[in-house]
C-alpha atoms as a PDB file:
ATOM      1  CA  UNK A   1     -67.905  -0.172  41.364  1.00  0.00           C
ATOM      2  CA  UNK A   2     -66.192  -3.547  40.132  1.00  0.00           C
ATOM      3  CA  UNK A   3     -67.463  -5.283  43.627  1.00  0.00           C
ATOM      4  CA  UNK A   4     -70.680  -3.756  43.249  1.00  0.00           C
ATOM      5  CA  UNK A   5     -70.658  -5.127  39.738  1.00  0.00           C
ATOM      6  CA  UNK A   6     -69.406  -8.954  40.561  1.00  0.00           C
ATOM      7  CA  UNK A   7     -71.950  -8.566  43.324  1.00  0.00           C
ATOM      8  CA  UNK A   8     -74.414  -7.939  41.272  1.00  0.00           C
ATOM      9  CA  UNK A   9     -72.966 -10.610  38.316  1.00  0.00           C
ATOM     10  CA  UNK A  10     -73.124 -13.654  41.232  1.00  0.00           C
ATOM     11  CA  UNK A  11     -76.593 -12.796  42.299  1.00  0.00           C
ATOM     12  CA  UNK A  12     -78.160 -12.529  39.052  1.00  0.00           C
ATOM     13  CA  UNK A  13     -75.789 -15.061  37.336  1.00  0.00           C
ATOM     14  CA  UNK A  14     -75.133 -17.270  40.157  1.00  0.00           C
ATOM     15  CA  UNK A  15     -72.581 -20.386  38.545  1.00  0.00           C
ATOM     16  CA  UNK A  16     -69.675 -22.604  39.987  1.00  0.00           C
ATOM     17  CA  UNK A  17     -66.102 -23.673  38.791  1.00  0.00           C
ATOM     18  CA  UNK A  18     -66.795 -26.345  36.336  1.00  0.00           C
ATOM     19  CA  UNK A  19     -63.732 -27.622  37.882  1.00  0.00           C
ATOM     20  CA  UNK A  20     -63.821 -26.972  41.856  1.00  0.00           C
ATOM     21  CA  UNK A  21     -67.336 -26.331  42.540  1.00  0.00           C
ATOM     22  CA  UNK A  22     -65.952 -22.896  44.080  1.00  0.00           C
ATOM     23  CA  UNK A  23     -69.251 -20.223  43.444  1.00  0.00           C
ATOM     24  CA  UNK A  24     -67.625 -17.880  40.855  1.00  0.00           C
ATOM     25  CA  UNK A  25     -67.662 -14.109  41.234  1.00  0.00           C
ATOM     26  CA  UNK A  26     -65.982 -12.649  38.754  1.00  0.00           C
ATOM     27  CA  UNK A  27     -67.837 -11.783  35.009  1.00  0.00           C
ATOM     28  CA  UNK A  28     -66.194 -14.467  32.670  1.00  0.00           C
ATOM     29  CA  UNK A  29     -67.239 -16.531  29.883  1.00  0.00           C
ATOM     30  CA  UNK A  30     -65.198 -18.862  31.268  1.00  0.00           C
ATOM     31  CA  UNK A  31     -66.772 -20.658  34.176  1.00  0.00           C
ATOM     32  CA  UNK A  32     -63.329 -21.639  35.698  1.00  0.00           C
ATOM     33  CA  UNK A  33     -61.992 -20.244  39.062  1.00  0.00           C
ATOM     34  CA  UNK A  34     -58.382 -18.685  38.915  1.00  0.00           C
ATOM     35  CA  UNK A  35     -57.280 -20.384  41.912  1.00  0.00           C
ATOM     36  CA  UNK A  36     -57.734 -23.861  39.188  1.00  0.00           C
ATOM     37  CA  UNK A  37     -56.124 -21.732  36.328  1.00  0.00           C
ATOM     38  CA  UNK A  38     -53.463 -20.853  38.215  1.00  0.00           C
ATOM     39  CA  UNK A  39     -52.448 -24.235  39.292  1.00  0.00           C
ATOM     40  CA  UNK A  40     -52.329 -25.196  35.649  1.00  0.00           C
ATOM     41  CA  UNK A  41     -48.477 -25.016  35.428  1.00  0.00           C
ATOM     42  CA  UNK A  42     -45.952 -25.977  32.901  1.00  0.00           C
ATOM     43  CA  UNK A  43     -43.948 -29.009  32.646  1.00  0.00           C
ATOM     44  CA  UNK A  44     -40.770 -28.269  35.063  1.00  0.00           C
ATOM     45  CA  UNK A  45     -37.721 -30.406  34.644  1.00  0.00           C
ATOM     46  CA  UNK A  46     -35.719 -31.750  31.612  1.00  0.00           C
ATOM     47  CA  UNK A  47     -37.736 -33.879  29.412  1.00  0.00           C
ATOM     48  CA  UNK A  48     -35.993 -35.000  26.211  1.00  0.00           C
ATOM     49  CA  UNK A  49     -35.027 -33.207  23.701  1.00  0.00           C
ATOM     50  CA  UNK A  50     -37.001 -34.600  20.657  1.00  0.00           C
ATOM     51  CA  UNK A  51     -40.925 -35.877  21.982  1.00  0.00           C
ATOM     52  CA  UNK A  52     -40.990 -33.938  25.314  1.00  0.00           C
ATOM     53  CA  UNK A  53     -40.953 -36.912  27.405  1.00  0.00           C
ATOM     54  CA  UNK A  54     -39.843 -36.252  30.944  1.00  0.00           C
ATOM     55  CA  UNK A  55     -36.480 -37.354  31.689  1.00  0.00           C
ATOM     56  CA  UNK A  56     -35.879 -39.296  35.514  1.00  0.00           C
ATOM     57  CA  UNK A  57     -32.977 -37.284  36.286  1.00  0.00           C
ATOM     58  CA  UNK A  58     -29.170 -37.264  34.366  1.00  0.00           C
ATOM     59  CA  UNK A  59     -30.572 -39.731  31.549  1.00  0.00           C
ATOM     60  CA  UNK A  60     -28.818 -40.802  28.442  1.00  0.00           C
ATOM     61  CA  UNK A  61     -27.450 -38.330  25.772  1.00  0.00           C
ATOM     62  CA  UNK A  62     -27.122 -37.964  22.173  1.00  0.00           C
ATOM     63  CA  UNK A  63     -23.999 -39.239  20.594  1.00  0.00           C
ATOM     64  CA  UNK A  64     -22.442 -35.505  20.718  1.00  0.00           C
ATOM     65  CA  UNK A  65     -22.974 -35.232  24.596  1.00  0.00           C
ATOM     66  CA  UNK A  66     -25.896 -32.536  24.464  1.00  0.00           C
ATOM     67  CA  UNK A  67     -29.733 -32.993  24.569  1.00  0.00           C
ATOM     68  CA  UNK A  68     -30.710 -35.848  26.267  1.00  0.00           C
ATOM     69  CA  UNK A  69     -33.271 -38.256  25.006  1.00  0.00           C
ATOM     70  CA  UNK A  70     -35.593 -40.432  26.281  1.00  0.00           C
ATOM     71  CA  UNK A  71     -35.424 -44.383  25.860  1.00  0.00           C
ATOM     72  CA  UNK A  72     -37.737 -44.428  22.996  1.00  0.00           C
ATOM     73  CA  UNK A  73     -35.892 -41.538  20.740  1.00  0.00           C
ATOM     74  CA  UNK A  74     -33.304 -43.384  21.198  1.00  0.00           C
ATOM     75  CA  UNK A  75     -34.120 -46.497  19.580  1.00  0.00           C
ATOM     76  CA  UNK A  76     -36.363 -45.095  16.944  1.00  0.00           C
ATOM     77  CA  UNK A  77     -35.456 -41.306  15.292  1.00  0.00           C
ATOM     78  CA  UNK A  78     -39.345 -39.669  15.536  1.00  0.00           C
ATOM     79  CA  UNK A  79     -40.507 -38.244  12.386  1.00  0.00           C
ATOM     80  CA  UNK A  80     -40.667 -34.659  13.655  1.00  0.00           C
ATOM     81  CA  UNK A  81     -37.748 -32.367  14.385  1.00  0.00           C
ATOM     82  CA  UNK A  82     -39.099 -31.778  18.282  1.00  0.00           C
ATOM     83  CA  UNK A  83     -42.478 -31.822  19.745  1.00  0.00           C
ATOM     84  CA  UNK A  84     -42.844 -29.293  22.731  1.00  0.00           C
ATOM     85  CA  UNK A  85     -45.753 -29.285  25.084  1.00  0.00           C
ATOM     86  CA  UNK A  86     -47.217 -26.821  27.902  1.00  0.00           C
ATOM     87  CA  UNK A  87     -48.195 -28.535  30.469  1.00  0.00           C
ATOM     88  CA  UNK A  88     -48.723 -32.105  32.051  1.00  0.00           C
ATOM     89  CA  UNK A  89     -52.323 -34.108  30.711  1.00  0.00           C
ATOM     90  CA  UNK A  90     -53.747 -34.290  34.067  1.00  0.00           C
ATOM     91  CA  UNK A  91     -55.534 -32.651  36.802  1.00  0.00           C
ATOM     92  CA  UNK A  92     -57.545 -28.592  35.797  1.00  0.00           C
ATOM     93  CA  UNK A  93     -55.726 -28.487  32.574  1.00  0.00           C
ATOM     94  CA  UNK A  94     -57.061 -31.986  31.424  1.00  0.00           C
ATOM     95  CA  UNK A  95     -60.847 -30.915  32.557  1.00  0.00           C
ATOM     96  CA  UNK A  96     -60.126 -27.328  30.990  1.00  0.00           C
ATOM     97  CA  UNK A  97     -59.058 -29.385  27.071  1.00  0.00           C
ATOM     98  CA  UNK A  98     -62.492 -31.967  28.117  1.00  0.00           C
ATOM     99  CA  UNK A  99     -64.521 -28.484  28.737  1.00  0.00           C
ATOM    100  CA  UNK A 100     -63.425 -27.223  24.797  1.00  0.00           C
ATOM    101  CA  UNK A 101     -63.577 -30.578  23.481  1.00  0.00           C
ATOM    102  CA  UNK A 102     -66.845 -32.278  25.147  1.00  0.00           C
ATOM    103  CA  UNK A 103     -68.739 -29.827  26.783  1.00  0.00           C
ATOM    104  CA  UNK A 104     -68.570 -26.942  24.006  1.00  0.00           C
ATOM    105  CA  UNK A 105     -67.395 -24.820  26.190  1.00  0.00           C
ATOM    106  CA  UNK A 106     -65.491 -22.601  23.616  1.00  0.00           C
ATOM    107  CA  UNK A 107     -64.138 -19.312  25.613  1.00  0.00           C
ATOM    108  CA  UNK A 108     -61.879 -22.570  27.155  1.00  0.00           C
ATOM    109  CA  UNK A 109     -59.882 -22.037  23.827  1.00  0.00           C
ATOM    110  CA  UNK A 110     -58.422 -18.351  24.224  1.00  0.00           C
ATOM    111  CA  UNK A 111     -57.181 -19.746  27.440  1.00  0.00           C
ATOM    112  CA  UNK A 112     -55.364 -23.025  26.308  1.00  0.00           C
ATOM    113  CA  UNK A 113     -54.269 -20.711  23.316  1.00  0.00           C
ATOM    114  CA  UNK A 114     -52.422 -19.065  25.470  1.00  0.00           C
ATOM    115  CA  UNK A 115     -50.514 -22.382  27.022  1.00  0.00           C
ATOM    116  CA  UNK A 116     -50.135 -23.149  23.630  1.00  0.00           C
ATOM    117  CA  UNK A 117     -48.109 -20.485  22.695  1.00  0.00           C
ATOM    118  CA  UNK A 118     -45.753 -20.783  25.421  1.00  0.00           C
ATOM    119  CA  UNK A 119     -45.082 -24.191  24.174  1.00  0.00           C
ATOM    120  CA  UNK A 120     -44.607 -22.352  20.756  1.00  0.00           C
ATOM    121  CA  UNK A 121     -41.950 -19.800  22.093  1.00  0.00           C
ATOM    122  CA  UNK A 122     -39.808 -23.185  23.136  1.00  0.00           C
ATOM    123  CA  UNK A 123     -38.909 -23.664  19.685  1.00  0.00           C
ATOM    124  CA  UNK A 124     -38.946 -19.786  17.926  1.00  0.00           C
ATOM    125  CA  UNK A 125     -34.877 -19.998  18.075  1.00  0.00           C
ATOM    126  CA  UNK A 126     -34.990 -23.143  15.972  1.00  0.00           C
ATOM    127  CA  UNK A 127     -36.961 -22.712  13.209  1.00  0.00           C
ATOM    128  CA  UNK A 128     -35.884 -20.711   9.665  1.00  0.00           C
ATOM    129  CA  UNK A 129     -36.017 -17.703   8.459  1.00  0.00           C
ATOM    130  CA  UNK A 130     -39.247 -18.462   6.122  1.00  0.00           C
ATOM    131  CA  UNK A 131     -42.643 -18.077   7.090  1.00  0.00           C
ATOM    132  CA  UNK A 132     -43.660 -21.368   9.137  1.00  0.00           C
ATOM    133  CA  UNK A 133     -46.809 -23.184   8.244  1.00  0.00           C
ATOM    134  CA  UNK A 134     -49.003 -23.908  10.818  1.00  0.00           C
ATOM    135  CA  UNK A 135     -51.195 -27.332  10.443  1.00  0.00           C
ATOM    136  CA  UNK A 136     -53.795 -28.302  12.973  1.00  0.00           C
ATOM    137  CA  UNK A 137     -54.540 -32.008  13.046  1.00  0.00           C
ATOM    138  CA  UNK A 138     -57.692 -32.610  11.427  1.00  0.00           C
ATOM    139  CA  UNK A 139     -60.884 -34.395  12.756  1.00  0.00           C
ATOM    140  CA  UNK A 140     -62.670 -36.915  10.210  1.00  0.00           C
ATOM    141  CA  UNK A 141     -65.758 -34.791   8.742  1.00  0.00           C
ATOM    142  CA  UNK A 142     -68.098 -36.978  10.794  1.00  0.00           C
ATOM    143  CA  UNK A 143     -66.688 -35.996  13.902  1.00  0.00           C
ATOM    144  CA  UNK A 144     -65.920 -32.183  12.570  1.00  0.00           C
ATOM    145  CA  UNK A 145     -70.053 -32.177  12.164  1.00  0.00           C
ATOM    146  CA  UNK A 146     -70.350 -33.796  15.813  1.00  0.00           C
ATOM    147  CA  UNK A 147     -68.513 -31.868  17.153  1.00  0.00           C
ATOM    148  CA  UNK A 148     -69.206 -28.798  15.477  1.00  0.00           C
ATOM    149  CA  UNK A 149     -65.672 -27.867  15.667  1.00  0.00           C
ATOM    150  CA  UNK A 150     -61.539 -28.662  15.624  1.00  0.00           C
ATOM    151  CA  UNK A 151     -60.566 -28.118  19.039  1.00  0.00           C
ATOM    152  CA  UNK A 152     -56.624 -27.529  17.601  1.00  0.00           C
ATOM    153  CA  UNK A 153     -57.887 -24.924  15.149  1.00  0.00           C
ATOM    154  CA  UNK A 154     -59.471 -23.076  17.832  1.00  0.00           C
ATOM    155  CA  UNK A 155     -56.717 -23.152  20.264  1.00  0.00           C
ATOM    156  CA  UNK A 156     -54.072 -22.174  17.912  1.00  0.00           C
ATOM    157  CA  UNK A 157     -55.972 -19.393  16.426  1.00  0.00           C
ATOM    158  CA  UNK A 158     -56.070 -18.255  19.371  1.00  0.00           C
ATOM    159  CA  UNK A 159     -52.229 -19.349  20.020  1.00  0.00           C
ATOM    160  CA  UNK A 160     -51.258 -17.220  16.759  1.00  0.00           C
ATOM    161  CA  UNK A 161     -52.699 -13.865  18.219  1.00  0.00           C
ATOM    162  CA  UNK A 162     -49.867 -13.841  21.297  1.00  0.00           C
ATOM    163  CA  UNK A 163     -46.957 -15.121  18.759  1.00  0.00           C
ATOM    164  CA  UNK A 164     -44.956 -12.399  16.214  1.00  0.00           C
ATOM    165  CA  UNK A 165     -46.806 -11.079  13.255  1.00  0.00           C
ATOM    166  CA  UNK A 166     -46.348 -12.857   9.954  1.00  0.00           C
ATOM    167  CA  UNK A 167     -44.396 -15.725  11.565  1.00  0.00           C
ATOM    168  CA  UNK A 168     -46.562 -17.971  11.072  1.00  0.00           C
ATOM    169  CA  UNK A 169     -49.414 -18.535   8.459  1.00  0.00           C
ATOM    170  CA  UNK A 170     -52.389 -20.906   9.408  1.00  0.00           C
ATOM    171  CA  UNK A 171     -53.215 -23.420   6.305  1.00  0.00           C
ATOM    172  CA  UNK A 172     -56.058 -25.760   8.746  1.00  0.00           C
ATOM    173  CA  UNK A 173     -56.942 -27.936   4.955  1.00  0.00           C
ATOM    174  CA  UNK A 174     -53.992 -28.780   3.974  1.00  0.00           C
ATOM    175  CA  UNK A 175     -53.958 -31.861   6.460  1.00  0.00           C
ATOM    176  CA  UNK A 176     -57.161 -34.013   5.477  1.00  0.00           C
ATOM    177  CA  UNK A 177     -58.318 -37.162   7.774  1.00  0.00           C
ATOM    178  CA  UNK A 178     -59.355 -39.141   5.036  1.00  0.00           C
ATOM    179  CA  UNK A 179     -60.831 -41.984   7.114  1.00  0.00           C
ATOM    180  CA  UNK A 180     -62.216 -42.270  10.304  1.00  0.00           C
ATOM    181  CA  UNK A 181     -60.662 -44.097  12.634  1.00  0.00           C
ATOM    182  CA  UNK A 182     -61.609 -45.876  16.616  1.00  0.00           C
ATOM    183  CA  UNK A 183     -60.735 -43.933  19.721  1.00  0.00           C
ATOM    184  CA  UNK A 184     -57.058 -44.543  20.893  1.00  0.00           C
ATOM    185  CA  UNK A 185     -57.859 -45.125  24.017  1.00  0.00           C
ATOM    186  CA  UNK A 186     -56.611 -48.534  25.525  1.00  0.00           C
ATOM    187  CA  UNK A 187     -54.910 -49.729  22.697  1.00  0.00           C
ATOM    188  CA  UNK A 188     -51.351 -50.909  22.821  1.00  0.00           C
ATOM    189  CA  UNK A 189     -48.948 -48.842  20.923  1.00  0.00           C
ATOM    190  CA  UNK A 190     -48.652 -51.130  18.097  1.00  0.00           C
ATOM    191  CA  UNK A 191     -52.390 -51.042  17.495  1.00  0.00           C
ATOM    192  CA  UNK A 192     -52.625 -47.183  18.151  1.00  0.00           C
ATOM    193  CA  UNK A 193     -49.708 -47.451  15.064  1.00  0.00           C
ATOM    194  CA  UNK A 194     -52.341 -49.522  12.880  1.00  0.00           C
ATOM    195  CA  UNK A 195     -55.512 -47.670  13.565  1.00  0.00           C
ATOM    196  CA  UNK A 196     -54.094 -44.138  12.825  1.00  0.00           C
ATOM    197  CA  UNK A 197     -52.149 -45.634   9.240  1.00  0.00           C
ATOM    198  CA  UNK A 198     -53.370 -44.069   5.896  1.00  0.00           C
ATOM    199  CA  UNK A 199     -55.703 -42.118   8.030  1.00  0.00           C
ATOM    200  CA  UNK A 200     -54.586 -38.973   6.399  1.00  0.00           C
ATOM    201  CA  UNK A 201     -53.443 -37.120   3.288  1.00  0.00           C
ATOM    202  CA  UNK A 202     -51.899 -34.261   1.820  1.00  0.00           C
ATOM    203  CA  UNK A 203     -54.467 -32.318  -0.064  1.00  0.00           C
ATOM    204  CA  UNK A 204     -52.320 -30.415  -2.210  1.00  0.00           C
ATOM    205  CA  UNK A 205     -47.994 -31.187  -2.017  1.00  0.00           C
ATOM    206  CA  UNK A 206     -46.942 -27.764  -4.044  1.00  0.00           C
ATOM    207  CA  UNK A 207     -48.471 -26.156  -0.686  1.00  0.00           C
ATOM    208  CA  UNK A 208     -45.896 -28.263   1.791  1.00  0.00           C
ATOM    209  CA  UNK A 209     -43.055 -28.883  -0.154  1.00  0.00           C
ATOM    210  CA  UNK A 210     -39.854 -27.535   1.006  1.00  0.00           C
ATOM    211  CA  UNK A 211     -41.473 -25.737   3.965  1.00  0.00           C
ATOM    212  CA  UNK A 212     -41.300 -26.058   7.923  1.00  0.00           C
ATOM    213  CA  UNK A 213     -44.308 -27.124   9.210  1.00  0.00           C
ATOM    214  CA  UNK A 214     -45.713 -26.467  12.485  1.00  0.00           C
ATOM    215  CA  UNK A 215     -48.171 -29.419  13.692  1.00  0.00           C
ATOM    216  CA  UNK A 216     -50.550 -28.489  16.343  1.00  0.00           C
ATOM    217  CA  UNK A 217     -52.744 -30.740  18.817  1.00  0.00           C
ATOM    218  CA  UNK A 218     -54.340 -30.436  21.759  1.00  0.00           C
ATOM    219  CA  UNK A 219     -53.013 -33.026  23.435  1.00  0.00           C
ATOM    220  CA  UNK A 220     -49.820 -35.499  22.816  1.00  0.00           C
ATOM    221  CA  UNK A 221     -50.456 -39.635  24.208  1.00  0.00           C
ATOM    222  CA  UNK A 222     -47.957 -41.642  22.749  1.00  0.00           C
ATOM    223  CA  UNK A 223     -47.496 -39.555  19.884  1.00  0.00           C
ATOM    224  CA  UNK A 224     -48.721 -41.575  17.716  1.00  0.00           C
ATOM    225  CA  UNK A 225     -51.160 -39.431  15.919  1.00  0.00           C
ATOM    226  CA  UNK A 226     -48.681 -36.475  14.959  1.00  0.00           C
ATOM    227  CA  UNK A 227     -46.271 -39.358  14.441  1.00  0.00           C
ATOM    228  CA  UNK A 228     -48.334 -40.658  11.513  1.00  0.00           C
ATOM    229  CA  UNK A 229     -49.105 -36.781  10.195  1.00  0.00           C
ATOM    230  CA  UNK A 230     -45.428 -35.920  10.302  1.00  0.00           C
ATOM    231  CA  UNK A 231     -44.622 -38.553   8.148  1.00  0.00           C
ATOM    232  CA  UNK A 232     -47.439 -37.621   5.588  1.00  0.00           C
ATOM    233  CA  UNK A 233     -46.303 -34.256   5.916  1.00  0.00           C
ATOM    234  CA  UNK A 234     -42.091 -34.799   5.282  1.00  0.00           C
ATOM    235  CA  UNK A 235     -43.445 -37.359   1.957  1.00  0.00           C
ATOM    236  CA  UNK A 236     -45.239 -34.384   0.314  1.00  0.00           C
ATOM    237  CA  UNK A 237     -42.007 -32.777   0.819  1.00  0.00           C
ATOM    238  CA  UNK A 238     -42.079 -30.728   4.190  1.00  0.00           C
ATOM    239  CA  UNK A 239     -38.697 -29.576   5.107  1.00  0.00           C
ATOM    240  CA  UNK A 240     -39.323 -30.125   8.865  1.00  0.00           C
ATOM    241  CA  UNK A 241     -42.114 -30.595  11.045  1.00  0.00           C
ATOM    242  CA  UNK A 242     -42.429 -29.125  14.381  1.00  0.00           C
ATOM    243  CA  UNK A 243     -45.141 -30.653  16.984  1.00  0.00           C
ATOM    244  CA  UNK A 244     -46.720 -28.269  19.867  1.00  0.00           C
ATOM    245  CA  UNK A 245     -49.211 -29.369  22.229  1.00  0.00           C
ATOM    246  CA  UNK A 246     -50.938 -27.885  24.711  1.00  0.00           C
ATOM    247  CA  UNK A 247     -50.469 -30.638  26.973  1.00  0.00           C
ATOM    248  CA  UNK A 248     -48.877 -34.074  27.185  1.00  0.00           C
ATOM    249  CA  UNK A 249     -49.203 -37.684  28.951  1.00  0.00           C
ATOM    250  CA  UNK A 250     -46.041 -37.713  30.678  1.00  0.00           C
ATOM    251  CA  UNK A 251     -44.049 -41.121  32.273  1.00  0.00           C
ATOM    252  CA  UNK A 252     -45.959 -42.266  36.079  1.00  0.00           C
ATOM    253  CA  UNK A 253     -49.246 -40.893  34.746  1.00  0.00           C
ATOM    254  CA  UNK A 254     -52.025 -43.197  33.218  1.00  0.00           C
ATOM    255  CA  UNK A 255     -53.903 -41.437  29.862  1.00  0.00           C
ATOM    256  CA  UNK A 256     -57.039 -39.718  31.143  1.00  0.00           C
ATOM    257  CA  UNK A 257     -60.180 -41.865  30.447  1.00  0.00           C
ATOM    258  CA  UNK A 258     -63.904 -39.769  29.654  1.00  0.00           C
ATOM    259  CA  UNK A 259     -64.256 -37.016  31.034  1.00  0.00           C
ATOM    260  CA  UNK A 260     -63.982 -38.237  35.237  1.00  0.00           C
ATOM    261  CA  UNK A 261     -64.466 -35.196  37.798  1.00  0.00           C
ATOM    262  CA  UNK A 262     -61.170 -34.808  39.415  1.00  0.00           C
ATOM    263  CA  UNK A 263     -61.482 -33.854  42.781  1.00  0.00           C
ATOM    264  CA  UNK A 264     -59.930 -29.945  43.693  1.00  0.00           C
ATOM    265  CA  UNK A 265     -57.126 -32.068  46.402  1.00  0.00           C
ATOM    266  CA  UNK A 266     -56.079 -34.182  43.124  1.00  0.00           C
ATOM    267  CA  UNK A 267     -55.513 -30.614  40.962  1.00  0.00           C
ATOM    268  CA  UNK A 268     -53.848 -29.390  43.794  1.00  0.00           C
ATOM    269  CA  UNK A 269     -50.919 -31.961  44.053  1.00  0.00           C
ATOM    270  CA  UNK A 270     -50.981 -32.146  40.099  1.00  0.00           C
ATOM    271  CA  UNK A 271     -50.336 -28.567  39.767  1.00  0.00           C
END
């Protein structure tokens, strides 16, 4: 009966990957083939121990010999405890975030909720025994009305349903955007650093104060964005603040540009 039924489901419903091209068979709200899901894998390797950066073998340590950091945390302490990320910003998994993101595609988010809570298990052992809130970065309310949506609310709402009950609680307006700022893409870091500053606010300190935070994005560049929120957040008073991601730009990879077709070969030696 189920072949019968995806039988039936690709005749009347006919419908490619959005990823692949492959003709999909199975009934899914999610028009992505598993053979592209599956090669969505997580970041293997060490990466350093604060921003998730992917370490080039035995790199430099902290000054107590233990978890190893990457140039940059070196020179300049981050402003968040640890960011963790699933998987590497490139290949299916970048298309899959461009599907949620630009093409509405919204079933995309149960699916990168999922990555997203792996990246969220990372750092369970670490955090308190108080309830963790969980922060989404906001979009400017122009682009919230563009859009139609946050991408990072949907994805960790969907993230919060495979992590332990009452661990977390989701507070998506505390964070505001309070101005709306030019895309990141192609600036240097410096001017990613002055576009982002003052672009958001606390909207209420008595909510933040003396808690951990969990920050959540879908996807980590330079980290300049969560950067600039962590330090808005540990002013109001925030104990700590965590960073998760479903995916990161990692060292030998260029930022993705639009939303560029990548060809099923590329995915393949990405995944």
């Amino acid at each position: 009966m189920s072949g019968i039924a995806q039988g039936l489901f690709a005749t009347l419903f006919p419908s490619d990957c959005r990823l692949c091209g492959t003709p999909l068979v199975n009934i899914s709200r999610l028009p992505v083939c598993e053979d592209c899901l599956a090669a969505m894998k997580p970041i293997a390797g060490e990466v350093c121990s604060l921003c998730g950066e992917r370490m080039p073998g035995a790199y430099a340590l902290s000054q107590d010999g233990s978890n190893p950091r990457c140039g940059l945390c070196r020179r300049v302490e981050p402003p968040f405890t640890r960011a963790v990320a699933y998987g590497s910003y490139d290949g299916g998994l970048r298309e899959l975030i461009h599907l949620l993101k630009y093409a509405q595609v919204t079933p995309a988010a149960t699916m990168l909720g999922g990555m997203l809570a792996r990246a969220m298990a990372a750092i369970e052992p670490s955090l308190g025994a108080a309830e963790v809130l969980v922060i989404p970065v906001p979009l400017h309310g122009s682009k919230l009305r563009q859009r139609g949506f946050n991408q990072s609310e949907l994805v960790v709402r969907a993230a919060l349903k495979f992590r332990p009950a009452g661990r977390y609680v989701l507070r998506p307006q505390v964070l505001k955007r309070s101005r709306l700022t030019q895309s990141q893409t192609g600036l240097t870091r410096h001017q990613r650093r002055e576009n982002i500053r003052g672009a958001f606010a606390v909207k209420d300190g008595s909510q933040v104060a003396g808690r951990e935070i969990l920050l959540v994005d879908d996807v980590f560049t330079t980290g300049t964005t969560v950067s600039e929120c962590a330090r808005v957040l540990r002013r109001a008073g925030a104990s700590k603040v965590w960073v998760a991601t479903v995916a990161r730009t990692l060292k030998g990879e260029p930022e993705a540009i639009g939303t560029a077709r990548v060809e099923p070969q590329a995915m393949a030696v990405a995944g």
